[in-house]
C-alpha atoms as a PDB file:
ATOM      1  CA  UNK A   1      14.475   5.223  21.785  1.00  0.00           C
ATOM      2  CA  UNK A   2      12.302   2.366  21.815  1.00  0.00           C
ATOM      3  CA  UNK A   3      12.761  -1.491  20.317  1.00  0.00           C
ATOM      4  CA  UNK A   4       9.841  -3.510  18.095  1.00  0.00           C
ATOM      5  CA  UNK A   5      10.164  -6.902  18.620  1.00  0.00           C
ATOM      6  CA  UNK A   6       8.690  -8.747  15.187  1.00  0.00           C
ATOM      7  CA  UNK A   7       7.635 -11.813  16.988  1.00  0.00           C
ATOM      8  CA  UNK A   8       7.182 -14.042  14.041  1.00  0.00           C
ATOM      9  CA  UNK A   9      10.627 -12.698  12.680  1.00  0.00           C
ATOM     10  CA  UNK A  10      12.213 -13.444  15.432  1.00  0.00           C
ATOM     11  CA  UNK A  11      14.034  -9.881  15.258  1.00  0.00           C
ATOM     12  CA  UNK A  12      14.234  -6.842  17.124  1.00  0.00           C
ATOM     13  CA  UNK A  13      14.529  -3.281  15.551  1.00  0.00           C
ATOM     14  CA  UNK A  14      15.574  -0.297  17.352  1.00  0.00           C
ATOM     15  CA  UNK A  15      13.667   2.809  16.454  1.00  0.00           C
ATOM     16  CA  UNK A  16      13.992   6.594  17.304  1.00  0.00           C
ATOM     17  CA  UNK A  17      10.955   7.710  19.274  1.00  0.00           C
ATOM     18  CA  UNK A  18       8.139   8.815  16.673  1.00  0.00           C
ATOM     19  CA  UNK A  19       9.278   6.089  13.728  1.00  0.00           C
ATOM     20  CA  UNK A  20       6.933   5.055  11.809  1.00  0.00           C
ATOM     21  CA  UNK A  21       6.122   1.159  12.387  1.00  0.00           C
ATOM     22  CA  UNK A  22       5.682   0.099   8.536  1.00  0.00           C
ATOM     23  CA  UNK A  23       8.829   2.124   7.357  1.00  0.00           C
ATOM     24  CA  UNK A  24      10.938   0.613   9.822  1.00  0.00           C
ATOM     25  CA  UNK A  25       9.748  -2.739   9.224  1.00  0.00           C
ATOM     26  CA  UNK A  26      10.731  -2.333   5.615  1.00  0.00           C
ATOM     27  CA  UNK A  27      14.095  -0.931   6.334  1.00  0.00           C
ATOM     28  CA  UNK A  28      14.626  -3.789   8.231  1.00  0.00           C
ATOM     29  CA  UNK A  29      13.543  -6.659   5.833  1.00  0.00           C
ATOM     30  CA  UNK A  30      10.427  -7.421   7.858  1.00  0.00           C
ATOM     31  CA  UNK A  31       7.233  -8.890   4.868  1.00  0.00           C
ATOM     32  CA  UNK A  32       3.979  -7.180   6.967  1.00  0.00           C
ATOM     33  CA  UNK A  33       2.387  -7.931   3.566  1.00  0.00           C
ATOM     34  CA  UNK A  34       0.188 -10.889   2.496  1.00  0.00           C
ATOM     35  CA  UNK A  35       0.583 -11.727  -1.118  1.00  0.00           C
ATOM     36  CA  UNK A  36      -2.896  -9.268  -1.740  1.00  0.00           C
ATOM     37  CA  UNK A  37      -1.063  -6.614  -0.183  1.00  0.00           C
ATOM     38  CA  UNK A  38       2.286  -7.021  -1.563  1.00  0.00           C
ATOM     39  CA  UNK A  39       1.034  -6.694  -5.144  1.00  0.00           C
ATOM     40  CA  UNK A  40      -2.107  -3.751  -4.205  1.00  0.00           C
ATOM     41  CA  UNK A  41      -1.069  -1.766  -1.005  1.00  0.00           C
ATOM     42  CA  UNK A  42      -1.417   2.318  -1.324  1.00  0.00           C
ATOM     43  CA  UNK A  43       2.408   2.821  -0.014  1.00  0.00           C
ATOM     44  CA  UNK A  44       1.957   3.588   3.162  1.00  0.00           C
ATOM     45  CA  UNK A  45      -0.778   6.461   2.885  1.00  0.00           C
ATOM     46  CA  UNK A  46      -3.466   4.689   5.446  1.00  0.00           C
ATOM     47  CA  UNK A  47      -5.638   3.985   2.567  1.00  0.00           C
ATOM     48  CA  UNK A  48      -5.756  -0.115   1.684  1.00  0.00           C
ATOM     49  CA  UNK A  49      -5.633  -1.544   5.121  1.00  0.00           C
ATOM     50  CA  UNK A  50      -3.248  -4.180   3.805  1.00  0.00           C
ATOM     51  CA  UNK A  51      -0.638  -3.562   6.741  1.00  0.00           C
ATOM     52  CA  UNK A  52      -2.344  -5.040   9.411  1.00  0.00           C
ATOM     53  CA  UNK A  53       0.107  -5.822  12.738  1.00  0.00           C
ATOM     54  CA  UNK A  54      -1.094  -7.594  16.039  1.00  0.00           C
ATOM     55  CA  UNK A  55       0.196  -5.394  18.670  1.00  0.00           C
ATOM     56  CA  UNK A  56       1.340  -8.062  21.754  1.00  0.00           C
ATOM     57  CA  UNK A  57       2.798  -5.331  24.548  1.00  0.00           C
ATOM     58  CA  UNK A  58       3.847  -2.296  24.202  1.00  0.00           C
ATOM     59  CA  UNK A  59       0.017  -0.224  23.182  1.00  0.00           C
ATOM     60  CA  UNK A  60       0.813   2.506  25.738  1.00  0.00           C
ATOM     61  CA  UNK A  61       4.145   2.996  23.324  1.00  0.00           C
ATOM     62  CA  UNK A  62       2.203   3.662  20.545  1.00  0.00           C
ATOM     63  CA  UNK A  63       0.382   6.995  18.631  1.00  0.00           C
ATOM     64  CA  UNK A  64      -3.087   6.592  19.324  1.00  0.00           C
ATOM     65  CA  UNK A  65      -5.355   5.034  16.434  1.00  0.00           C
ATOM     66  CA  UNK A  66      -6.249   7.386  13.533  1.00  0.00           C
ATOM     67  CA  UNK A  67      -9.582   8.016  12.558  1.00  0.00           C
ATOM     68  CA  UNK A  68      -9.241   5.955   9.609  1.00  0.00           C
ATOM     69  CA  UNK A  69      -8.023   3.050  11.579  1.00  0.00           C
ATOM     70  CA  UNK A  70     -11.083   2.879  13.814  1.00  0.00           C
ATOM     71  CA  UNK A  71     -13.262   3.055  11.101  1.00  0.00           C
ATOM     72  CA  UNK A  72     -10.965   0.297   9.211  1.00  0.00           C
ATOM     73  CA  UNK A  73     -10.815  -2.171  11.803  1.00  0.00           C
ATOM     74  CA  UNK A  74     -13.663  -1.660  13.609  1.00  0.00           C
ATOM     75  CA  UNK A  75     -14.489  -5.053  13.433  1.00  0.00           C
ATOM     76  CA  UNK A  76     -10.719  -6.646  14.203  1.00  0.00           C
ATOM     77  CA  UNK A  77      -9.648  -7.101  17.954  1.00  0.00           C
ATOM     78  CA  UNK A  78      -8.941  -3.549  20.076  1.00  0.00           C
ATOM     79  CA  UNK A  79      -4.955  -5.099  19.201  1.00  0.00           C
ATOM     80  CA  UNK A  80      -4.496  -5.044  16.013  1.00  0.00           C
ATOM     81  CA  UNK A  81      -3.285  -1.843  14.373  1.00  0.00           C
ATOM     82  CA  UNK A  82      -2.214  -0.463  10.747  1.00  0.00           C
ATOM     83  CA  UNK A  83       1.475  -0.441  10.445  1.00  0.00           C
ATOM     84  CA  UNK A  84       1.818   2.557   8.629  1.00  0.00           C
ATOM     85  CA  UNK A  85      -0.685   4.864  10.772  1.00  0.00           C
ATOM     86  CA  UNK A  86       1.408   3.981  14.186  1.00  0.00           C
ATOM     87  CA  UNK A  87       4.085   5.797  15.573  1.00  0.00           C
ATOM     88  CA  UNK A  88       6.646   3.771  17.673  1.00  0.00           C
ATOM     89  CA  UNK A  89       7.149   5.854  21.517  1.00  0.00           C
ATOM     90  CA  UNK A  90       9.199   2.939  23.576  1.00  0.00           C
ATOM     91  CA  UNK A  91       9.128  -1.049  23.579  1.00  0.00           C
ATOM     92  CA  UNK A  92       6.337  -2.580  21.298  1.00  0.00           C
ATOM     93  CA  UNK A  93       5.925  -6.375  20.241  1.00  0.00           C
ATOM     94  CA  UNK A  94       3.841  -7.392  17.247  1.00  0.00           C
ATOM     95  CA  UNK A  95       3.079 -10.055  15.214  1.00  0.00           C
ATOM     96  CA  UNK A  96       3.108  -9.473  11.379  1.00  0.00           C
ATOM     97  CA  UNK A  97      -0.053 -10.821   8.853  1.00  0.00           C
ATOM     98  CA  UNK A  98      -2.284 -11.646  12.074  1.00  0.00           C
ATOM     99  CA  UNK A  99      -5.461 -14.273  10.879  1.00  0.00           C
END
């Protein structure tokens, strides 16, 4: 079992080990959409890049990136992930809709 902390939330989510970060977000009433994404994002399947989460601590708790994500955000910062490609393993903070 691990916990996300949605730091510009303000709220914690626990999630089984191997939960997908954008699902539970969405469960949970967490927006990781800007209002581009919200009206044009591919559901989920890795495709749009519209999910975009700043991981603060908790990397070493998460899947490792897809290939897809590197080539996605190979110009963003080494912390910034795509909800929907990670995989929650223990304790991970992250900030929704980084700049």
């Amino acid at each position: 079992m691990g916990t996300i902390n949605f730091v510009n939330e303000n709220k914690q989510v626990v999630a089984a080990d191997g939960a997908n970060l954008r699902i539970k977000a969405l469960e949970n009433g967490v927006d990781i959409y800007k209002l581009m994404g919200k009206m044009m994002n591919c559901g989920g399947y890795g495709q749009c890049g519209t999910c975009l989460v700043e991981v603060v601590e908790g990397m070493e708790n998460l899947s490792p990136p897809t290939d897809f994500e590197q080539r996605k955000l190979r110009k963003k910062p080494d912390s910034y992930r795509l909800a929907c490609q990670v995989l929650v393993n223990g304790p991970v903070t992250v900030k929704t809709k980084p700049q």
